[in-house]
Protein backbone atom coordinates (compact mmCIF):
# COMPACT_ATOMS: atom_id res chain seq x y z
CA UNK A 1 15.19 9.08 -0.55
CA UNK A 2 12.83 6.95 -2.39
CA UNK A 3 15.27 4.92 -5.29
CA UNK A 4 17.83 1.73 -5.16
CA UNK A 5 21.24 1.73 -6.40
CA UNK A 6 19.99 2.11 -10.00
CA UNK A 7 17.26 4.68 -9.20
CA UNK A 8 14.47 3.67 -11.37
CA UNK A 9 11.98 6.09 -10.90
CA UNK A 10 8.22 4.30 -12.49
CA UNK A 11 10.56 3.23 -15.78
CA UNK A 12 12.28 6.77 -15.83
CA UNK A 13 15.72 7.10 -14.41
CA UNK A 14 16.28 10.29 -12.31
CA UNK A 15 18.65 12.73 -13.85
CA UNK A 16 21.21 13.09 -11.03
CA UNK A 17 24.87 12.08 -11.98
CA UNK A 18 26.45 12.29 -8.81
CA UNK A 19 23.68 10.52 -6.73
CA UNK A 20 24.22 6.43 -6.05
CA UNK A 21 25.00 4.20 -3.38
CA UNK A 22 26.44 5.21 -0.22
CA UNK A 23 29.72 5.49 -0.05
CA UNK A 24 32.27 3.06 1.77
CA UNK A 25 34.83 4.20 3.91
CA UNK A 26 33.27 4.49 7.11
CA UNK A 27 29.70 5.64 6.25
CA UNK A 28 28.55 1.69 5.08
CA UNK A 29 29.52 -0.73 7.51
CA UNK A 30 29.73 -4.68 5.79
CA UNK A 31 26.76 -6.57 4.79
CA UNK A 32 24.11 -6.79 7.57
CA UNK A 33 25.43 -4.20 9.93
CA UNK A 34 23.92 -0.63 10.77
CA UNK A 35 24.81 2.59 8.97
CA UNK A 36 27.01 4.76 11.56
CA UNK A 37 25.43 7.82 9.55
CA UNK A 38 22.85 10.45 10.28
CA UNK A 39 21.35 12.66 7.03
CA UNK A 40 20.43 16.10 8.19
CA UNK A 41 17.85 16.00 5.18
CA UNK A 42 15.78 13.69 4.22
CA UNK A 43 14.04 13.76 1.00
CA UNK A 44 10.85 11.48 -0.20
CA UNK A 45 10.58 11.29 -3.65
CA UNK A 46 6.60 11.43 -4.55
CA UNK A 47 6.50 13.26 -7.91
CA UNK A 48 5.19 10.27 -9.92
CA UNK A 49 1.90 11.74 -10.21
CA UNK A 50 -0.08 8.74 -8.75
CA UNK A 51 2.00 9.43 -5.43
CA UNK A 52 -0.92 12.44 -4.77
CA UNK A 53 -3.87 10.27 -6.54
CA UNK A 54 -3.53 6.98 -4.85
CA UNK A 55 -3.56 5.55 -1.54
CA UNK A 56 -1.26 2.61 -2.68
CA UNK A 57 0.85 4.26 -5.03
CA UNK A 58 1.78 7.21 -1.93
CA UNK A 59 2.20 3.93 0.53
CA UNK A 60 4.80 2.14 -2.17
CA UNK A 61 6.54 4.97 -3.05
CA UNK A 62 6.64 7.60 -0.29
CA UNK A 63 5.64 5.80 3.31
CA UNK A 64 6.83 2.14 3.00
CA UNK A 65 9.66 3.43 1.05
CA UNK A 66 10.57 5.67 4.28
CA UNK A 67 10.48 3.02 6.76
CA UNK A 68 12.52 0.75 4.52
CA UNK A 69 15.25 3.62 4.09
CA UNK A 70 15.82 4.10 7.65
CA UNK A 71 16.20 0.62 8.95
CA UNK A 72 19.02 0.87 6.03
CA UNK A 73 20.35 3.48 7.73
CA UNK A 74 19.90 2.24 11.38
CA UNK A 75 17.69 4.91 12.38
CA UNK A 76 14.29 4.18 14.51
CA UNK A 77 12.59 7.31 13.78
CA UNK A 78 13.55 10.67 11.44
CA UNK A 79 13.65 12.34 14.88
CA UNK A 80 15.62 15.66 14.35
CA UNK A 81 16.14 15.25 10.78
CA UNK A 82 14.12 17.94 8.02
CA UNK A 83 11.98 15.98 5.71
CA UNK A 84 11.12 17.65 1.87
CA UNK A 85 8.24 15.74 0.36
CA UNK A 86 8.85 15.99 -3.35
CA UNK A 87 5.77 16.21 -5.41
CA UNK A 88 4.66 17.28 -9.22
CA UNK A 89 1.69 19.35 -9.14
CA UNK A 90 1.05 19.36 -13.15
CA UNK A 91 -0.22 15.98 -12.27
CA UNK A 92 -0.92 14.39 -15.43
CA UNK A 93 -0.06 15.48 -19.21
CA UNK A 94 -1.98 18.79 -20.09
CA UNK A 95 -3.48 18.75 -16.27
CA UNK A 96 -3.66 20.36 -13.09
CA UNK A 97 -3.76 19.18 -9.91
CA UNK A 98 -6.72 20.78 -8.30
CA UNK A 99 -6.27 22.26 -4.82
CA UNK A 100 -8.87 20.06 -3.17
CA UNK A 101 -6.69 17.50 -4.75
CA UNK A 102 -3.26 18.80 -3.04
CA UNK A 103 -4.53 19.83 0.42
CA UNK A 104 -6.24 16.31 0.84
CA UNK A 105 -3.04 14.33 -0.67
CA UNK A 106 -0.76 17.03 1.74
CA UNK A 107 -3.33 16.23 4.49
CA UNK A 108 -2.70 12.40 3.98
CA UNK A 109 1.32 12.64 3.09
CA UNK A 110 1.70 14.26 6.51
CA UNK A 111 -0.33 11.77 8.74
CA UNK A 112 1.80 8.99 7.38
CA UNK A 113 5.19 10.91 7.99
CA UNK A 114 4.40 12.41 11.29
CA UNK A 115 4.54 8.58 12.52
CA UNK A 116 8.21 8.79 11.93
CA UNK A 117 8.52 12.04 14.03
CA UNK A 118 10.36 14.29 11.77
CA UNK A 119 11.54 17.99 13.04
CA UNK A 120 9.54 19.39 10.26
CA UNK A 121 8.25 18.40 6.66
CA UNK A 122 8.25 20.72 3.59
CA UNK A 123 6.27 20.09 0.59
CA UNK A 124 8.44 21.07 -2.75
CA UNK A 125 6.43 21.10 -5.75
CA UNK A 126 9.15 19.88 -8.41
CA UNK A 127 9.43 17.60 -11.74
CA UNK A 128 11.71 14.87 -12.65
CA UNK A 129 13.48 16.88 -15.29
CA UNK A 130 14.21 19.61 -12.24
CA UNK A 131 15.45 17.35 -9.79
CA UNK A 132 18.75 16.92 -10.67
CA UNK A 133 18.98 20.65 -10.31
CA UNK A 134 17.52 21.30 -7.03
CA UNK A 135 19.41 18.70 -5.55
CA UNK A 136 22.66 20.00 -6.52
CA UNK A 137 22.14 22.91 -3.62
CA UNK A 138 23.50 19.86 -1.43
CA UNK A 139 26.79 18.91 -0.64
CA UNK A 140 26.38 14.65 -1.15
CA UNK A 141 23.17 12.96 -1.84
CA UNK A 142 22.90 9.20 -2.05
CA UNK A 143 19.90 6.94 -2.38
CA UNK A 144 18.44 4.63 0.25
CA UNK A 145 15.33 2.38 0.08
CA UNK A 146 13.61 0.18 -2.18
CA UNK A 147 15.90 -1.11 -5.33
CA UNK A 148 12.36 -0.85 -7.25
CA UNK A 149 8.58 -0.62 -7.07
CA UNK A 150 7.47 -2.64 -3.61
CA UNK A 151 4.80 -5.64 -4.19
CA UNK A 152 4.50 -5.56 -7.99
CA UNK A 153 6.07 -8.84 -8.83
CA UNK A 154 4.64 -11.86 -8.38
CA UNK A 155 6.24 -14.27 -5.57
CA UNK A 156 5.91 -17.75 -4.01
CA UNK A 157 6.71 -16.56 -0.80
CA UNK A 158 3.98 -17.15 1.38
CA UNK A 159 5.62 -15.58 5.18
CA UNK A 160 5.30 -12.98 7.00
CA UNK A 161 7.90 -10.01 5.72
CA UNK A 162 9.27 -8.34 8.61
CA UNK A 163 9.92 -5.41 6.56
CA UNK A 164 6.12 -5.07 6.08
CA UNK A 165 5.23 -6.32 9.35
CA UNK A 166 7.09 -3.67 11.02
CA UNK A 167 5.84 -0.55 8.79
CA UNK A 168 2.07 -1.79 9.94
CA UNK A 169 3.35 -1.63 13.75
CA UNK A 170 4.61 1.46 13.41
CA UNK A 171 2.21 3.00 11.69
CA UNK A 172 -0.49 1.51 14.23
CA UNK A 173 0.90 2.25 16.76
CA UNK A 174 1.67 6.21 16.18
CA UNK A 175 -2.40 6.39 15.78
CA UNK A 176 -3.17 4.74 19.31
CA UNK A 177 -3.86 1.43 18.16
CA UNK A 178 -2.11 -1.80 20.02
CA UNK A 179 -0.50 -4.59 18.67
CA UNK A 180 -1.83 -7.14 16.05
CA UNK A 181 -5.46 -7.61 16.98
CA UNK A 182 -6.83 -11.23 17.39
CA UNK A 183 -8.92 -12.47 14.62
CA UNK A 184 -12.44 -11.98 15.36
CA UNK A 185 -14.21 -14.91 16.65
CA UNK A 186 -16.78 -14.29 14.75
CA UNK A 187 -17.05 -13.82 10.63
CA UNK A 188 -17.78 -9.88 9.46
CA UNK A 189 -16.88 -8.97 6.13
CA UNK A 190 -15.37 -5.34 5.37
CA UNK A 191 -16.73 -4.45 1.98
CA UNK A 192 -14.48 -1.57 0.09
CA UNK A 193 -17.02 -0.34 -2.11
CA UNK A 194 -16.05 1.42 -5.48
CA UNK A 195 -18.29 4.42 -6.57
CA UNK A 196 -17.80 7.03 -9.32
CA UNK A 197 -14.32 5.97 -10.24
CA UNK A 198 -13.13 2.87 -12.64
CA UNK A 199 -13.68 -0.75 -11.63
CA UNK A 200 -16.69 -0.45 -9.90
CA UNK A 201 -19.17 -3.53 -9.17
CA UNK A 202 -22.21 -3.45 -11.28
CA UNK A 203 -23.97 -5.80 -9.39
CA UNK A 204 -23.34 -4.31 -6.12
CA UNK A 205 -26.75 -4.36 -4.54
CA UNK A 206 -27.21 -8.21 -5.27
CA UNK A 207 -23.78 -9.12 -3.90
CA UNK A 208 -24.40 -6.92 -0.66
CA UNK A 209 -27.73 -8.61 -0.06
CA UNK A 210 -26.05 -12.30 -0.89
CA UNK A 211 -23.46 -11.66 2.06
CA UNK A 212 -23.65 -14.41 4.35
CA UNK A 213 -22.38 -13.06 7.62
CA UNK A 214 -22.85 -9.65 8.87
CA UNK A 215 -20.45 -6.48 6.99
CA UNK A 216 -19.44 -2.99 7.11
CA UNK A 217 -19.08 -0.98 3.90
CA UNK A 218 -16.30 1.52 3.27
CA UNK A 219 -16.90 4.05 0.28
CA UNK A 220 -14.43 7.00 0.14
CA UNK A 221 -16.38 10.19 -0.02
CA UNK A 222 -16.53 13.89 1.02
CA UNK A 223 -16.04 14.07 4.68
CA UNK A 224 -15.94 17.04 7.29
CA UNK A 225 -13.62 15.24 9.52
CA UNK A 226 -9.87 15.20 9.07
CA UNK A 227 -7.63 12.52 7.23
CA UNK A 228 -6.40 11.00 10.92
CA UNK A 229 -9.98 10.74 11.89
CA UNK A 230 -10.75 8.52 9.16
CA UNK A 231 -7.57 6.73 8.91
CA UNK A 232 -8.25 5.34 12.40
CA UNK A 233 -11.96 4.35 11.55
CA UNK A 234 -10.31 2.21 8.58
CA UNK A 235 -7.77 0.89 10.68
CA UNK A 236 -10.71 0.20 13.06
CA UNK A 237 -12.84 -1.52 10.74
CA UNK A 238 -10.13 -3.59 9.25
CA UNK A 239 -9.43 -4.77 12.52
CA UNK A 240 -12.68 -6.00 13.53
CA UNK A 241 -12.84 -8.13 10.04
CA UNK A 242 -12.35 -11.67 9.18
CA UNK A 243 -12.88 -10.81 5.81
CA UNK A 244 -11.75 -8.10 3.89
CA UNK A 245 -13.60 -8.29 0.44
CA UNK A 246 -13.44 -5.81 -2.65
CA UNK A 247 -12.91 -4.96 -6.22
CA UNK A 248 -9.18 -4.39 -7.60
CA UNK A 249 -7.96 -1.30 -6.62
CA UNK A 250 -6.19 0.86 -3.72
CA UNK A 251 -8.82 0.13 -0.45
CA UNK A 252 -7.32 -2.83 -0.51
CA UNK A 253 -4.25 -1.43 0.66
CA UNK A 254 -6.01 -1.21 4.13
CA UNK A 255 -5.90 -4.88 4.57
CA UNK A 256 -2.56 -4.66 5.89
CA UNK A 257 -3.64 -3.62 9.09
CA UNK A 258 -6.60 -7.14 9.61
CA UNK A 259 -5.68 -9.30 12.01
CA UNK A 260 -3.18 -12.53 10.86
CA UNK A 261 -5.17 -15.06 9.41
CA UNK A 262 -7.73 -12.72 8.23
CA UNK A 263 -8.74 -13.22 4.26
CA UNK A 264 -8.49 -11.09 1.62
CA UNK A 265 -10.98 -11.35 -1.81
CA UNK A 266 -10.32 -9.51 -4.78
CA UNK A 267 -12.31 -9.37 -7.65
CA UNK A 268 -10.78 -8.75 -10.73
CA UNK A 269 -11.20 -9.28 -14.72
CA UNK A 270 -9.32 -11.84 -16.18
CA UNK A 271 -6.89 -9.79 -18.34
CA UNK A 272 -5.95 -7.55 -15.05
CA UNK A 273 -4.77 -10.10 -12.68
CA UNK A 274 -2.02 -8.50 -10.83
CA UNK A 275 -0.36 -9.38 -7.67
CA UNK A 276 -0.27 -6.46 -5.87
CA UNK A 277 -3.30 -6.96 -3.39
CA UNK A 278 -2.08 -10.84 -3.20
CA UNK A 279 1.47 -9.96 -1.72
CA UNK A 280 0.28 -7.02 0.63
CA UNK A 281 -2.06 -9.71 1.97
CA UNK A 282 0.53 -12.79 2.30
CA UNK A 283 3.07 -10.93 3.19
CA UNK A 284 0.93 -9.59 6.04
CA UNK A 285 0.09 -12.77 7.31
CA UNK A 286 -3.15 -12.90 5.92
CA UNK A 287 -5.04 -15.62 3.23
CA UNK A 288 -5.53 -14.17 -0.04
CA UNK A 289 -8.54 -15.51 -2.32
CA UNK A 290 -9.06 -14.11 -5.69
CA UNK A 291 -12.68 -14.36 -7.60
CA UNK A 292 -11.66 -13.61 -11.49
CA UNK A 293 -14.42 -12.70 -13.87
CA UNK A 294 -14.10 -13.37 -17.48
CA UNK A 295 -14.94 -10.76 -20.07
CA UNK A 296 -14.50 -13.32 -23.24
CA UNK A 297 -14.00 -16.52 -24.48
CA UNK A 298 -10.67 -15.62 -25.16
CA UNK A 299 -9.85 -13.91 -21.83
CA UNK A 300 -5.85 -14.29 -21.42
CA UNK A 301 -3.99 -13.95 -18.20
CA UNK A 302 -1.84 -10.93 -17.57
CA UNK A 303 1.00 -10.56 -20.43
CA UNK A 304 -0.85 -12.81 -22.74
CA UNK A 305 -2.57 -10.14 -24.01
CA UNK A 306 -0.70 -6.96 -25.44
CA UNK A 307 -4.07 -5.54 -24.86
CA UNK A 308 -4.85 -5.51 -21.23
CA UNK A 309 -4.32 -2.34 -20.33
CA UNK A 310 -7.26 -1.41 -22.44
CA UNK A 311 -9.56 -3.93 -19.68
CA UNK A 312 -7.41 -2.05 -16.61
CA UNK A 313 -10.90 0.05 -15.78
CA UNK A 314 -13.11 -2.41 -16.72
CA UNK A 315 -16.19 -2.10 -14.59
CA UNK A 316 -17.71 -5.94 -13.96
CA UNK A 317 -20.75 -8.63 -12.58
CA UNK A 318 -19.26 -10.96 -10.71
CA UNK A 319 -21.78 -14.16 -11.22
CA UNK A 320 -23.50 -15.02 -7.44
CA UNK A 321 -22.57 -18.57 -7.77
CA UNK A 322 -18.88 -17.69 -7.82
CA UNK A 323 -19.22 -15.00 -5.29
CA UNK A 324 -21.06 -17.93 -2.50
CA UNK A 325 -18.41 -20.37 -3.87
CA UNK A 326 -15.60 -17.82 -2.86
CA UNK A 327 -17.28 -17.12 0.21
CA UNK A 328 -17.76 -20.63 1.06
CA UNK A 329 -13.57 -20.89 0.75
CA UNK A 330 -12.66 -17.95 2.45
CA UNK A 331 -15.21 -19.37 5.82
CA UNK A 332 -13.41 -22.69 5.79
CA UNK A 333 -9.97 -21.18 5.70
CA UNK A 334 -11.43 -19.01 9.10
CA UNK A 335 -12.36 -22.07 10.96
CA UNK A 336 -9.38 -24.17 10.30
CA UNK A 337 -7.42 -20.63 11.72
CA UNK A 338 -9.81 -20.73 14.71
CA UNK A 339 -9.03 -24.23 15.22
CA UNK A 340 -5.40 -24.17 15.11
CA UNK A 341 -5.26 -21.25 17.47
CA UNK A 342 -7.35 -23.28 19.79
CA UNK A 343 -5.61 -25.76 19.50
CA UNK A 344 -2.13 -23.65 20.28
CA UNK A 345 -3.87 -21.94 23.04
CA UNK A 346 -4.32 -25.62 24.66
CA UNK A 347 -0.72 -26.92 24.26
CA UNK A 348 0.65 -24.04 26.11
């Protein structure tokens, strides 16, 4: 279950007195050592409503959160064990969730889980304030997995997380893909575009015609072909990119699956500079470059400003000049990675 020792649920603690750690005596072995237990249940916690809107928010808190529980528990897949996919329907204050909105999240949800294998997965429709209650129809319940949100803080570390690395394997590798592709020998950019939503780029047209290698755009949209089928032409895409370029917000997940080395732009304003994107890169083995456009004189970083959440949609112009500049960056970082691989491939 998603949760750490204190079970912080998005700055909400989950109502369950007898849930915690779990317990010594045979069931944790000492630091570093497998669990010699096996839940019959196996509950993901996804009823922070951004679980169902957004593709990062379900990967922090519901997929990655999974993978990270079991190697806890020693267990390579969820093979035999019942998953229940928590979930809040009301979705937001005063709204709900539409049914298009459900199926496609349920659609999504299950793609992820089925690369665990589970014997089954059942979708409960529950709130926080109810959870305490339903879970009390078990006999024990204890809390595996993250101590707290995944990728949100910002860090120095600059390796590869094996943690990470192994999520994007497995996840690959359920949907027929190999191991870590090669970076292309040649530069394409991936462009996730933003349409009808927040944060879009205003000057999208003159930035697509200013690319200076060949790209592939990616705009979500209404599709008659199911959530696997399009996962896998993502995955595909990302792949086949040296450069994965786009405006703050969840597409950027999909970077986690480009080749080591690749590189990562993000545009953002100056007031919402947040790690996220930068760690899922980095931590992926890829180079993260970040093009930050002002919106004042008095533009602030993040937490300078008690104000920046009102600039957290902001849509924005990145100036052309800073957009070649970038560009120009993220093409010399490529070369010096062809080089050195080159160079490895000789010396061996």
């Amino acid at each position: 279950m998603y949760g750490g020792r204190s079970c912080w649920h998005m700055g909400k603690r989950l109502p369950i007195n007898m849930a915690g750690p779990l317990p010594e005596g045979g069931v944790l072995q000492p630091e570093g050592q497998r669990i010699i237990w096996k839940p019959k249940t196996f509950i993901v916690y996804c009823a922070q409503e951004g679980c169902d809107y957004n593709f990062f928010h379900s990967m922090g808190l519901a997929y990655y959160s999974t993978y990270v529980a079991l190697q806890k528990l020693g267990l390579e897949s969820l093979e035999g064990i019942h998953v229940e996919f928590y979930e809040c329907l009301s979705g937001k204050p005063n709204e709900i969730k539409s049914p298009e909105l459900i199926a496609t999240a349920r659609e999504r949800h299950t793609v992820f889980m089925e690369a665990f294998r589970p014997a089954s997965i059942n979708f409960v429709d529950i709130e926080l304030q109810n959870t305490s209650q339903h879970l009390g129809c078990y006999e024990s319940v204890y809390f595996v997995g993250n101590e707290g949100w995944p990728w949100h803080c910002r860090t120095t570390d600059t390796s590869e997380d094996p943690m990470l690395a192994g999520f994007v394997n497995l996840v690959t590798e359920a949907l027929g893909f190999g191991s870590k592709p090669p970076l292309p020998e040649k530069d394409r950019v991936l462009y996730f575009k933003r349409e009808n939503t927040v944060r879009t780029l205003l000057n999208t047209k003159e930035v697509e015609a200013a690319f200076p290698v060949p790209y592939s755009i990616y705009a979500p949209g209404s599709s008659t072909r199911t959530y696997r089928e399009r996962l896998r032409e993502i995955i595909g895409m990302t792949r086949n990119a040296s450069i994965i370029f786009g405006m703050h917000g969840a597409g950027l997940t999909n970077a986690i699956f480009a080749a080591p080395d690749a590189v990562v732009i993000e545009v953002t304003n100056c007031y919402w500079r947040i790690p996220l994107y930068r760690n899922l890169a980095v931590l992926t083995g890829k180079n993260y470059l970040e093009s930050v456009v002002a919106l004042d004189e008095g533009c602030k970083t993040l937490g300078e400003n008690p104000e920046f959440m009102e600039h957290h949609g902001e849509h924005l112009t990145i100036p052309l000049n800073d957009f070649a500049s970038v560009f120009d960056q993220a093409r010399i970082i490529l070369q010096r990675a062809r080089s050195r691989q080159r160079h490895t491939a000789r010396t061996l």
